[in-house]
Protein backbone atom coordinates (compact mmCIF):
# COMPACT_ATOMS: atom_id res chain seq x y z
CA UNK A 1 0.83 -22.66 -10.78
CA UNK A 2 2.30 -22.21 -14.44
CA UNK A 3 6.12 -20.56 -14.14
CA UNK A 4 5.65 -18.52 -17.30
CA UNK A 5 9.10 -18.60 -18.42
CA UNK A 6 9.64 -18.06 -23.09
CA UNK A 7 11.22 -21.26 -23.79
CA UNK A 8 12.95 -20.89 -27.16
CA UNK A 9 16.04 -22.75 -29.32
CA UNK A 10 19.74 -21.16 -30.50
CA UNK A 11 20.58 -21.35 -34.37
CA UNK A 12 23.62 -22.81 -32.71
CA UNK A 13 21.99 -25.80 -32.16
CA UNK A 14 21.26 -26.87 -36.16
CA UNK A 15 25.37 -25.60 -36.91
CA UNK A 16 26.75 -26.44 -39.43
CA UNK A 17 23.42 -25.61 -41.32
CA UNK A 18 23.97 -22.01 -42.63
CA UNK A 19 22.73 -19.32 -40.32
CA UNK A 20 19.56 -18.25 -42.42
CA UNK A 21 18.76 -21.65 -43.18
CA UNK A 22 18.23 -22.20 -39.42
CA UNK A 23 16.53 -19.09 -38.72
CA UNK A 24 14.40 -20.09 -41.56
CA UNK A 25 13.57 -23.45 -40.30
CA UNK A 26 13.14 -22.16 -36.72
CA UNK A 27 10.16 -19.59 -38.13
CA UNK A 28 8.74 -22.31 -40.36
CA UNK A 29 8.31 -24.39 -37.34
CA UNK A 30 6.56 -21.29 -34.91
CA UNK A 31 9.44 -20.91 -32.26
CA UNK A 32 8.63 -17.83 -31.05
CA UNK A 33 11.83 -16.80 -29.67
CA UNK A 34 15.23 -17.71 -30.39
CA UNK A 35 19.23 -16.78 -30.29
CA UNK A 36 21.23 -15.94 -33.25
CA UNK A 37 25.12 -17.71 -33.06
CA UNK A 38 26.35 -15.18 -36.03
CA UNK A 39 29.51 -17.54 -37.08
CA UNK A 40 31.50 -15.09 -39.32
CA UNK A 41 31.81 -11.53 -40.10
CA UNK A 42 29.79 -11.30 -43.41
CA UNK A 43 26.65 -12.44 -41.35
CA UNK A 44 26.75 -8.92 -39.16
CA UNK A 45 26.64 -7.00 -42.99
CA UNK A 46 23.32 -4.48 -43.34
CA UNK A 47 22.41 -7.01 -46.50
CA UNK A 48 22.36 -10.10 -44.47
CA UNK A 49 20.66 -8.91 -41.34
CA UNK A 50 18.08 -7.60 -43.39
CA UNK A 51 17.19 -10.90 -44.98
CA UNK A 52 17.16 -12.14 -41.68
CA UNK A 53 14.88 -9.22 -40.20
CA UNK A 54 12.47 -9.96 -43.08
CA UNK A 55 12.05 -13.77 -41.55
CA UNK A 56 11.99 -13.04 -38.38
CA UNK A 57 9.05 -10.07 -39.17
CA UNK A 58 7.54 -12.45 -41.17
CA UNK A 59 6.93 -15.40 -38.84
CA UNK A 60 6.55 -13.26 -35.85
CA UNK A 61 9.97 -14.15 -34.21
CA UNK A 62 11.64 -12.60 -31.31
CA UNK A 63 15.29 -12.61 -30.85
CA UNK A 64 15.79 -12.36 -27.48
CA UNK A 65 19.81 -12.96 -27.57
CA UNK A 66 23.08 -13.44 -29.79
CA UNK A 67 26.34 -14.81 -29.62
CA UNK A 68 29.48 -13.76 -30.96
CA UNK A 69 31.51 -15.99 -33.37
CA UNK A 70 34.49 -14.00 -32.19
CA UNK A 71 33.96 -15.24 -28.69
CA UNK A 72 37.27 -18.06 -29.21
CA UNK A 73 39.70 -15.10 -29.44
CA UNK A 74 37.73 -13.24 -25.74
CA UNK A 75 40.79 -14.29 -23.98
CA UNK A 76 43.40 -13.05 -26.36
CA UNK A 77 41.35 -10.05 -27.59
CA UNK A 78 40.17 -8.50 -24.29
CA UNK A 79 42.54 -9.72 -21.33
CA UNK A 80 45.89 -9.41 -22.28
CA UNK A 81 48.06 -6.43 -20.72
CA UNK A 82 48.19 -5.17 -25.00
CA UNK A 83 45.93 -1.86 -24.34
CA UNK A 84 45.73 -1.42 -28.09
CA UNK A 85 44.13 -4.64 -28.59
CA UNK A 86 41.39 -4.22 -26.06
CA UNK A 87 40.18 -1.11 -27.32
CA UNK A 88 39.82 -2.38 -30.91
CA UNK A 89 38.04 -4.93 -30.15
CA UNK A 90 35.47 -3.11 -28.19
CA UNK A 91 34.97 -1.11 -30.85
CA UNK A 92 34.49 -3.87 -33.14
CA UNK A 93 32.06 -5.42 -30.60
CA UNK A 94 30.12 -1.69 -30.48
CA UNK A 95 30.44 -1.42 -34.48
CA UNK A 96 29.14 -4.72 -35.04
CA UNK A 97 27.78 -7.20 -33.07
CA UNK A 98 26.02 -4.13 -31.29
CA UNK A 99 24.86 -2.39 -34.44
CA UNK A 100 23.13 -5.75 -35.62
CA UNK A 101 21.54 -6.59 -32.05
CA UNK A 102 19.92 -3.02 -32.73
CA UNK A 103 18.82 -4.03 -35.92
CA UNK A 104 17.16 -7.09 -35.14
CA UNK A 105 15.89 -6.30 -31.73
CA UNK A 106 18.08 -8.53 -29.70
CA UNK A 107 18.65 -7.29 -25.98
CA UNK A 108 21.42 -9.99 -24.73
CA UNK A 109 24.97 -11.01 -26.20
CA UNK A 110 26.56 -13.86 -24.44
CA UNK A 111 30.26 -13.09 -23.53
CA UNK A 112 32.64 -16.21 -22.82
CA UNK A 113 35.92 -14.23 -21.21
CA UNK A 114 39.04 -15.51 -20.41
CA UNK A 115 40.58 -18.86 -20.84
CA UNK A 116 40.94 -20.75 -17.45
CA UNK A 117 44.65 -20.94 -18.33
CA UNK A 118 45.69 -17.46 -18.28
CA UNK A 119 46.67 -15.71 -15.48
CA UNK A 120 45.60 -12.26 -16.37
CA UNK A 121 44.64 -10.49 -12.66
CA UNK A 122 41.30 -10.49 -11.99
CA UNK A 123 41.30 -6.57 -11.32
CA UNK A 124 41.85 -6.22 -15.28
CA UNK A 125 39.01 -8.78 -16.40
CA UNK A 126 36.48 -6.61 -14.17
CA UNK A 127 38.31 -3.52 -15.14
CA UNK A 128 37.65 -4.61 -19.05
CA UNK A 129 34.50 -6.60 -18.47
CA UNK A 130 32.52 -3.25 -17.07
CA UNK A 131 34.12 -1.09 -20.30
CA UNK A 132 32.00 -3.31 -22.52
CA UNK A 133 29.00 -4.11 -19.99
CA UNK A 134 28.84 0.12 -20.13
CA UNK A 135 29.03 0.71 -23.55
CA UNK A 136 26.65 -2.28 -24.44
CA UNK A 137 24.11 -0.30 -21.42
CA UNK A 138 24.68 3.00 -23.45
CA UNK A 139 22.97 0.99 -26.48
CA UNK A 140 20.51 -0.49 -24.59
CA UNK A 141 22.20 -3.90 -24.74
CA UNK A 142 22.82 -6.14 -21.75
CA UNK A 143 26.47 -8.20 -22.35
CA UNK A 144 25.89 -11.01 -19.91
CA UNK A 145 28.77 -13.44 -18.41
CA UNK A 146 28.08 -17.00 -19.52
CA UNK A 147 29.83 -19.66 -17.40
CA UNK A 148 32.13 -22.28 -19.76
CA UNK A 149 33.48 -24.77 -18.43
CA UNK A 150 37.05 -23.60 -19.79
CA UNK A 151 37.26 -20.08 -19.12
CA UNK A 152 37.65 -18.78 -15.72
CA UNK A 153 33.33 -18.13 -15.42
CA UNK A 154 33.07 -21.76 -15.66
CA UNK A 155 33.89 -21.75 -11.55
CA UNK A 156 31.10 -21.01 -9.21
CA UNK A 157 33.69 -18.89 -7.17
CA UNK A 158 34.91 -16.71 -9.74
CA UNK A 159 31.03 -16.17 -10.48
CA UNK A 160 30.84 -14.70 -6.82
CA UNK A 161 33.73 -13.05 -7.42
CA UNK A 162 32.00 -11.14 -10.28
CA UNK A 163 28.66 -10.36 -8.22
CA UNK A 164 30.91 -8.81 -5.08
CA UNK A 165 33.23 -6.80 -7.38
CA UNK A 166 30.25 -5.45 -9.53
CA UNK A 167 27.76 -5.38 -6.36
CA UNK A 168 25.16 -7.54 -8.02
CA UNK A 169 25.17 -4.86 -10.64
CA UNK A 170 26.53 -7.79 -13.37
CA UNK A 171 24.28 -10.30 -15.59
CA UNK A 172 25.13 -13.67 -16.55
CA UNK A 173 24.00 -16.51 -18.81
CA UNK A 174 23.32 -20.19 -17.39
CA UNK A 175 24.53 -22.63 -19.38
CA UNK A 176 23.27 -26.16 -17.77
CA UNK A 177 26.09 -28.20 -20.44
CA UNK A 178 28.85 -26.34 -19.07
CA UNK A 179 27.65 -26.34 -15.39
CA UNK A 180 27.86 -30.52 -15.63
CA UNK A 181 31.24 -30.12 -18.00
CA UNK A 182 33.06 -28.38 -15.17
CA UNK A 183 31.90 -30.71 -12.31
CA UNK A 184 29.03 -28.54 -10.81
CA UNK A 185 25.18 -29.41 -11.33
CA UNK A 186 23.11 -26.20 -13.06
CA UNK A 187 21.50 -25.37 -9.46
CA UNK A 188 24.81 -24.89 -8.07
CA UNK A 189 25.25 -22.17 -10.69
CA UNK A 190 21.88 -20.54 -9.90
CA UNK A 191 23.31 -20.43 -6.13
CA UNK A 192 26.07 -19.00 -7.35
CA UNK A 193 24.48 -16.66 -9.87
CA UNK A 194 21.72 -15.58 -7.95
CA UNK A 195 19.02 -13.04 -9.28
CA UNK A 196 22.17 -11.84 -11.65
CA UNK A 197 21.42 -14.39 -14.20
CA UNK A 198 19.24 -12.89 -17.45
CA UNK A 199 19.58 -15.35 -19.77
CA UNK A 200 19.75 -19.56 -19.76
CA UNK A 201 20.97 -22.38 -22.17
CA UNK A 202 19.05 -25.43 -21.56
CA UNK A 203 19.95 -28.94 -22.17
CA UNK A 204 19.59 -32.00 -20.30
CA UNK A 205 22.12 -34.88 -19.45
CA UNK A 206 22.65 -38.31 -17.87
CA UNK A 207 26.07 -39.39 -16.15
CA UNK A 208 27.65 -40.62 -19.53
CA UNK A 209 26.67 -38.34 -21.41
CA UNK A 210 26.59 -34.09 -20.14
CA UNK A 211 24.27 -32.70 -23.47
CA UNK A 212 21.13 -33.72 -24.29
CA UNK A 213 17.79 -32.61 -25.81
CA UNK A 214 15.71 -31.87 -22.51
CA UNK A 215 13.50 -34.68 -22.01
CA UNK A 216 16.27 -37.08 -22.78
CA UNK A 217 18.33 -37.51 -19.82
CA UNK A 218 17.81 -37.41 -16.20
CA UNK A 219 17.85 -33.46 -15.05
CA UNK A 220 14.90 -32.44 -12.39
CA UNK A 221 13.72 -29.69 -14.55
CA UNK A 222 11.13 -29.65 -12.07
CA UNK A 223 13.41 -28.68 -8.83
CA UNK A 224 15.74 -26.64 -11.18
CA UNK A 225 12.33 -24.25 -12.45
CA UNK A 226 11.18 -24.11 -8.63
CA UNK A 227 14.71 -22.92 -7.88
CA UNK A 228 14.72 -20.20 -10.56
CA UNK A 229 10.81 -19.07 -9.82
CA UNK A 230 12.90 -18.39 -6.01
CA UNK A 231 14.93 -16.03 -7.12
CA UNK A 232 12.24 -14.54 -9.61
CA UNK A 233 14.16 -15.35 -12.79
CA UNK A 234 11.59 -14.07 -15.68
CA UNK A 235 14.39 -14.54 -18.56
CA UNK A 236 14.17 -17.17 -22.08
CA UNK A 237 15.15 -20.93 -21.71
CA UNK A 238 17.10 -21.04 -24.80
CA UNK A 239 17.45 -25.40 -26.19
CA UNK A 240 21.17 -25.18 -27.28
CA UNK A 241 22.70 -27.83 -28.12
CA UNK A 242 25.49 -29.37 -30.39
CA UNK A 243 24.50 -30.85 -33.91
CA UNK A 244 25.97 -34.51 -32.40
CA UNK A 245 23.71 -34.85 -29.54
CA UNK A 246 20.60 -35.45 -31.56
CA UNK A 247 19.14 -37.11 -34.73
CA UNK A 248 16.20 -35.47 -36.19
CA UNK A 249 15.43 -32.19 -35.90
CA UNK A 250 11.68 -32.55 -34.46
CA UNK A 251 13.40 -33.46 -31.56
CA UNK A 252 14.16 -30.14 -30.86
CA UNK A 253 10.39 -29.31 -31.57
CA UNK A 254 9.71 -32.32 -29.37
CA UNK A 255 12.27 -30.95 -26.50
CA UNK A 256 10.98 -27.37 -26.52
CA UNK A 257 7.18 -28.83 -26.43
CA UNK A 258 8.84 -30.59 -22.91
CA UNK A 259 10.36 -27.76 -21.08
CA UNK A 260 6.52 -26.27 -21.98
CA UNK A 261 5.00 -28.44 -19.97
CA UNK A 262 7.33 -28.87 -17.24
CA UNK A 263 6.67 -25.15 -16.95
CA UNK A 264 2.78 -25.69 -17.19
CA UNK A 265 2.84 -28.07 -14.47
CA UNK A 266 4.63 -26.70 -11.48
């Protein structure tokens, strides 16, 4: 039967076209639901969100999830044994991407974490990790773990890791790019993951090449769905992808019109 799953598309995908430009596009073309990439500070301002509020109101567009333009510095900003530091910017986090996921409606910000390279102790990245998982439940905002491919979420294990020191009380985002870009296929990541994961970036890929619009490649969207309908996943399938792995933009239409019906016919 149908898996009834919101299949939607990040602005990230159209970047470098201007923020509002892509949300505008987006509406114009009836996605219902997409994810704001905000990719400086001037786009979080009470001026801009409300021109973007206006849009989504009216072409009747949900924003289910953003993502931080501030999540290159995660590693420096968060991790490091500088006390200071952390607490600033979890304030600035609370201040501003918070404020404007309030504004607009937006339950899930994606959180990247610490660079693969570092050696900061794992009891500190939980330790920080659950000050800003708290403070984003105390606004009714869910900061969810995405796995990249070079931070330290990008391993399967470490995932685990997360899930056993939180007890399962932890959310993370799927990326399906990142899963291939570390060496692991996206339903090794679901293992991994488990009913923890509220939030998915979808793409598809082939052996040469690991980002694609779905439809495009060689992924078994079919067996991957199945495996998330298992562990009851009732999240968005956000289409994000990189401005380089496509031509036109109605293939994005074209790609979201695919995971549709891969959905339909399960």
């Amino acid at each position: 039967m149908p898996y009834p799953l919101s299949v939607g598309i990040s602005t990230a995908t159209l970047y470098p076209e201007l923020t509002e430009n892509a949300v505008k596009w987006l509406t114009e073309n009836h996605v219902s639901t997409i994810e704001i990439f905000f990719n400086t500070l001037s786009e979080l301002s009470p001026a801009f969100l409300k021109e973007i509020k206006n849009m989504l109101r009216a072409g009747g567009v949900r924003v289910c999830s953003i993502h931080p333009f501030s999540s290159f510095a995660e590693s420096f900003m968060f991790f490091t044994a500088y006390e200071r530091r952390f607490r600033d910017i979890l304030d600035l986090y609370k201040r501003y991407y918070f404020t404007a996921m309030q504004e607009l409606g937006a339950e899930i910000l994606v959180f990247h974490g610490d660079s693969i390279k570092n050696d900061h102790p794992a009891e500190r990245y939980f330790e920080r990790f659950a000050a800003l998982y708290m403070a984003g439940k105390e606004a009714g905002i869910t900061v969810a773990q995405e796995n990249v491919c070079y931070c330290k979420s990008g391993s399967p294990d470490f995932i685990r890791s997360m899930r056993a020191a939180f007890s399962n009380q932890v959310q993370f985002v799927l990326d399906t790019k990142q899963a291939v870009r570390f060496g692991v296929s996206p339903s090794e990541m679901v293992d991994a993951m488990g009913n923890c994961i509220a939030h998915i970036h979808l793409s598809d890929h082939t052996p040469d090449q690991d980002c694609l619009p779905p439809g495009q490649g060689c992924m078994d969207f079919q067996s991957f769905f199945s495996k998330l309908r298992q562990i009851e996943y009732h999240g968005s399938l956000m289409i994000e992808l990189y401005r380089q792995n496509y031509r036109e933009y109605t293939e994005l239409l074209d790609s979201l019109y695919f995971v549709e019906q891969q959905l339909q016919s399960l």
